[in-house]
C-alpha atoms as a PDB file:
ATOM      1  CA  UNK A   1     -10.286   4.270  -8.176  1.00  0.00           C
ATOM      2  CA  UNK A   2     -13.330   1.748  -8.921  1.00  0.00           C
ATOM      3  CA  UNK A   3     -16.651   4.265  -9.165  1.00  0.00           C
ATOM      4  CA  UNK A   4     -15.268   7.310  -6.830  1.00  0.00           C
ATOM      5  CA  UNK A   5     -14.448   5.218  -3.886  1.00  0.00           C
ATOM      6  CA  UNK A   6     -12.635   6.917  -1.279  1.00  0.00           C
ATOM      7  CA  UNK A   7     -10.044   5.858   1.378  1.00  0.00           C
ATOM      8  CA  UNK A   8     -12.741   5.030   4.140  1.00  0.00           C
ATOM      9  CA  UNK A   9     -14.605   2.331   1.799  1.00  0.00           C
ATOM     10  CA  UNK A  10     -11.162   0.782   0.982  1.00  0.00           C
ATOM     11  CA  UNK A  11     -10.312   0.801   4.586  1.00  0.00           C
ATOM     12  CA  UNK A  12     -13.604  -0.811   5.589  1.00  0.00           C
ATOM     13  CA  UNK A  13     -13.027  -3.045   2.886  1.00  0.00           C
ATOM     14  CA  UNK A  14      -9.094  -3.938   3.785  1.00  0.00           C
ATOM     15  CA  UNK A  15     -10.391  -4.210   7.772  1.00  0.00           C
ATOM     16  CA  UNK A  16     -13.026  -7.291   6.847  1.00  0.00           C
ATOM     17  CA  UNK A  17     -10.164  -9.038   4.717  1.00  0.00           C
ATOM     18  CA  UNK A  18      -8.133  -8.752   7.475  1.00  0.00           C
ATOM     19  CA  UNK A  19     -10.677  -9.749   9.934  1.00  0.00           C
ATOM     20  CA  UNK A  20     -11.362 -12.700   7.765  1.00  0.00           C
ATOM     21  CA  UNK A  21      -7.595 -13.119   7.194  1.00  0.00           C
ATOM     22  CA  UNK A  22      -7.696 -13.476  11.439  1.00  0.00           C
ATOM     23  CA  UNK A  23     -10.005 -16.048  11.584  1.00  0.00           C
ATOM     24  CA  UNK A  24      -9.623 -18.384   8.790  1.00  0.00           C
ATOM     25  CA  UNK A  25      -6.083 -18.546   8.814  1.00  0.00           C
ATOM     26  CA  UNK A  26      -4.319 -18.652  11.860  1.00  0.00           C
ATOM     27  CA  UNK A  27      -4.038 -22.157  11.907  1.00  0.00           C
ATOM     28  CA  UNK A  28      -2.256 -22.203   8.759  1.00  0.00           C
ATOM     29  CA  UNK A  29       0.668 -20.241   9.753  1.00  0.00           C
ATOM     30  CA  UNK A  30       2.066 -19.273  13.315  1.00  0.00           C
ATOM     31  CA  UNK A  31       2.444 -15.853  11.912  1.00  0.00           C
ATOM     32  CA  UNK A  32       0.038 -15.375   9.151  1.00  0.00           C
ATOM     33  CA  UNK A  33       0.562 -11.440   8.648  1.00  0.00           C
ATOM     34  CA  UNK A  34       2.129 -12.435   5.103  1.00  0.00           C
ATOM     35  CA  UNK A  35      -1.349 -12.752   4.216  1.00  0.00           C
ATOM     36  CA  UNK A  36      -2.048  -9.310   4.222  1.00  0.00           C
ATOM     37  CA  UNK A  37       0.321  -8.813   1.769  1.00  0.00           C
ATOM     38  CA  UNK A  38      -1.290  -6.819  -1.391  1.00  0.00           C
ATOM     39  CA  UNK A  39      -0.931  -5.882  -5.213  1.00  0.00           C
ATOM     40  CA  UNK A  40      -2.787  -2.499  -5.549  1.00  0.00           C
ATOM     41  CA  UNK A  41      -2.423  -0.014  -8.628  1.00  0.00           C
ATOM     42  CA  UNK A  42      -1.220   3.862  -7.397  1.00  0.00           C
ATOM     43  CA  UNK A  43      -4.454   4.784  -6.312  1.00  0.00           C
ATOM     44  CA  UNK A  44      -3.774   7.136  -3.195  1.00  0.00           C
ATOM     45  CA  UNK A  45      -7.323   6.529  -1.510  1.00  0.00           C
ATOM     46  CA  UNK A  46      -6.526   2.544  -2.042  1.00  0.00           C
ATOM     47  CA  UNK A  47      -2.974   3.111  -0.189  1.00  0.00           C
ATOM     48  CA  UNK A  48      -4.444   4.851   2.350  1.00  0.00           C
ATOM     49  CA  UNK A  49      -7.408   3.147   3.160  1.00  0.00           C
ATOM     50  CA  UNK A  50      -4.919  -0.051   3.303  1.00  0.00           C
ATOM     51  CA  UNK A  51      -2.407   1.529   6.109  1.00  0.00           C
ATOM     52  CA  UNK A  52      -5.345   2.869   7.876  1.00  0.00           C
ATOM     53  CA  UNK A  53      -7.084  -0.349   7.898  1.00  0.00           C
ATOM     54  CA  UNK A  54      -3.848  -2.565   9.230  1.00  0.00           C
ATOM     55  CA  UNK A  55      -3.343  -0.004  11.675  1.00  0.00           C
ATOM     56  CA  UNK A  56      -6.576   0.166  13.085  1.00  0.00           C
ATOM     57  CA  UNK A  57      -6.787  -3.746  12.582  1.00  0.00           C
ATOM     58  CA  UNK A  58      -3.695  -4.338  14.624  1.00  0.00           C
ATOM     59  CA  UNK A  59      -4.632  -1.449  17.032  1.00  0.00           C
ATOM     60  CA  UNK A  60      -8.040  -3.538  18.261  1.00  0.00           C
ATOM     61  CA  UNK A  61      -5.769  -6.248  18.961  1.00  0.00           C
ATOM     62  CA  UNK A  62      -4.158  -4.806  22.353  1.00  0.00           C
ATOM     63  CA  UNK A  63      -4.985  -2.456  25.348  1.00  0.00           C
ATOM     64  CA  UNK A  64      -4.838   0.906  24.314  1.00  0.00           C
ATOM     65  CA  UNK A  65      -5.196   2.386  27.847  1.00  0.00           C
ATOM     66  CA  UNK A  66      -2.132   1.108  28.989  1.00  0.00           C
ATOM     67  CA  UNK A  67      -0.746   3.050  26.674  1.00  0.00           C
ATOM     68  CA  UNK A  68       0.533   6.825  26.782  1.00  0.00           C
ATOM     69  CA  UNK A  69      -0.547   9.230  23.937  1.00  0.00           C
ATOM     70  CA  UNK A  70       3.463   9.695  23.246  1.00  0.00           C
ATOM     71  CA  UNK A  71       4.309   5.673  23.116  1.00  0.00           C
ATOM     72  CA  UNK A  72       0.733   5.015  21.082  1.00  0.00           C
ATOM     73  CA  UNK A  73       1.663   7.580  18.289  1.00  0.00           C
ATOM     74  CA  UNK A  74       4.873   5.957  18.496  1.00  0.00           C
ATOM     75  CA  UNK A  75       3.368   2.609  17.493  1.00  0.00           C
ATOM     76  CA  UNK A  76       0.960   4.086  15.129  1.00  0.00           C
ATOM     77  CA  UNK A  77       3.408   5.247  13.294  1.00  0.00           C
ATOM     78  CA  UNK A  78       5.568   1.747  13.259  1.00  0.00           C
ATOM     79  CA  UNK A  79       2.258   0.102  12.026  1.00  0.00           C
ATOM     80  CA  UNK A  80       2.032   2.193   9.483  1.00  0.00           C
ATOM     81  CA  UNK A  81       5.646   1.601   8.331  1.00  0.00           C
ATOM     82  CA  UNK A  82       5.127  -2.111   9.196  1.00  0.00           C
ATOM     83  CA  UNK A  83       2.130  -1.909   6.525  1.00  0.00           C
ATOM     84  CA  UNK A  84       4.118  -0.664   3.520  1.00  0.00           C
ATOM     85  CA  UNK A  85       5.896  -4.138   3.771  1.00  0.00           C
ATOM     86  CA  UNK A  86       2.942  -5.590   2.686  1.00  0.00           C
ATOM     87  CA  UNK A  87       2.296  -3.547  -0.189  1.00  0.00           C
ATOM     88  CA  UNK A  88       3.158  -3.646  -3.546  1.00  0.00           C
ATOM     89  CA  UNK A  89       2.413  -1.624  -6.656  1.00  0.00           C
ATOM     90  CA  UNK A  90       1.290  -3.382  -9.571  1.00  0.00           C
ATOM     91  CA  UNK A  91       3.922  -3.085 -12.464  1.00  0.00           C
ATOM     92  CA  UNK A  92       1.475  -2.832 -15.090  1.00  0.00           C
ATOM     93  CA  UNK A  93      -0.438   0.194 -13.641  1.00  0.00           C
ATOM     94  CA  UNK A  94       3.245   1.483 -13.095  1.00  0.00           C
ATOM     95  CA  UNK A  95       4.312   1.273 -16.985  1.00  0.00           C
ATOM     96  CA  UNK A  96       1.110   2.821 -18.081  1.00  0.00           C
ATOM     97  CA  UNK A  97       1.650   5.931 -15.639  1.00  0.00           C
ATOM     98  CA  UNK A  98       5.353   5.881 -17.545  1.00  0.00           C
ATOM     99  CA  UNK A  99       3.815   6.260 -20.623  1.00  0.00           C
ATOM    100  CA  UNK A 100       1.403   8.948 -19.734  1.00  0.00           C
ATOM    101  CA  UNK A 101       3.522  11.038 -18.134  1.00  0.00           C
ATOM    102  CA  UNK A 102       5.822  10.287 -21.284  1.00  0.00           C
ATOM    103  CA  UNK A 103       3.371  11.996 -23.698  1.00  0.00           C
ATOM    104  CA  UNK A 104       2.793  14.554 -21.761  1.00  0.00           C
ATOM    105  CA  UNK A 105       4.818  16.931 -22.716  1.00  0.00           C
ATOM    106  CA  UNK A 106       4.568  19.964 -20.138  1.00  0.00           C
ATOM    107  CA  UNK A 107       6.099  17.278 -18.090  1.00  0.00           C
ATOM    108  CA  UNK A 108       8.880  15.772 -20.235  1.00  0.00           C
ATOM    109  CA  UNK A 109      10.010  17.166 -23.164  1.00  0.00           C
ATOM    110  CA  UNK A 110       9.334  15.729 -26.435  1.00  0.00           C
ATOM    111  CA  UNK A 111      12.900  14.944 -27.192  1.00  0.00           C
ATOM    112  CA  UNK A 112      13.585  13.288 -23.785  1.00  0.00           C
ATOM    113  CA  UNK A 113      10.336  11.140 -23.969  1.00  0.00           C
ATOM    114  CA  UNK A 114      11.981   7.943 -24.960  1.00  0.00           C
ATOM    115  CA  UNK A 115      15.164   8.467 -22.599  1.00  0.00           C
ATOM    116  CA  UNK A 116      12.466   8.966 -19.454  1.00  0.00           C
ATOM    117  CA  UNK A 117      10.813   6.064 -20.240  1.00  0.00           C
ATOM    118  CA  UNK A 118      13.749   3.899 -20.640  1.00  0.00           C
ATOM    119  CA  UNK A 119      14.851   5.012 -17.381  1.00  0.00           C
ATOM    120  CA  UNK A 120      12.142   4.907 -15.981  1.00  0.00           C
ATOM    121  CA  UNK A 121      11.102   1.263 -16.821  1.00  0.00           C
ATOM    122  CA  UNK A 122      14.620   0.241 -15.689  1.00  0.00           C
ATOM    123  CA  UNK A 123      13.606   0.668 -12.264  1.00  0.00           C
ATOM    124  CA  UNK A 124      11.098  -2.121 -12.180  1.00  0.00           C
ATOM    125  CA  UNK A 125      14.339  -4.220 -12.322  1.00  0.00           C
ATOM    126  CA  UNK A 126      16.008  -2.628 -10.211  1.00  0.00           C
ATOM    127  CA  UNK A 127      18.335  -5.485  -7.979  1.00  0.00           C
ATOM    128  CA  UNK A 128      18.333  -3.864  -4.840  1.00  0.00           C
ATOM    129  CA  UNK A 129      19.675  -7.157  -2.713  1.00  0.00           C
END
């Protein structure tokens, strides 16, 4: 978290990108939601100031009154599934959580330290295709 920021400044700050996403590239893709696409670390307010954001974002696009309460928290929730696809943790961020949680040992045992991070680090190539 950069200086305390919580999930409404990342959202207001995820809604311009996409907003300036909108408008300077449309023309170079027919569907230019790949550029949405980010690398944040595992910072929750980050996360959810992102899925808020491309919800909201792709919420403005339509008419919401044709919509019933049911069908729109329907949607709401597909957007918000939709915008995990276009997230990513970074890997870096990820290993040094390993190794934190590694040395601390009211999590992981002493003795099973090197086994969880092993594991653990295994995941990151993970071949899930």
């Amino acid at each position: 978290m950069i200086f305390k920021e919580d999930k409404i400044h990342y959202k207001e700050h995820f809604k311009y990108l996409f907003q300036w996403i909108d408008k300077h590239c449309e023309s170079e893709a027919k569907n230019h939601d790949n550029f949405y696409a980010q690398v944040i670390d595992f910072s929750m307010a980050k996360r959810r100031g992102f899925i808020d954001a491309f919800v909201e974002h792709k919420l403005e696009k339509i008419n919401l009154s044709s919509y019933s309460q049911v069908l729109l928290d329907s949607h709401k929730t597909h957007l918000e599934n939709e915008a995990l696809n276009y997230l990513k943790g970074c890997q870096e961020h990820y290993r040094q959580s390993v190794t934190r949680i590694a040395r601390n040992h009211e999590i992981v045992k002493h003795e099973d330290s090197a086994i969880f991070q092993s594991m653990a680090l295994k995941l990151l190539k993970l071949d899930i295709m």
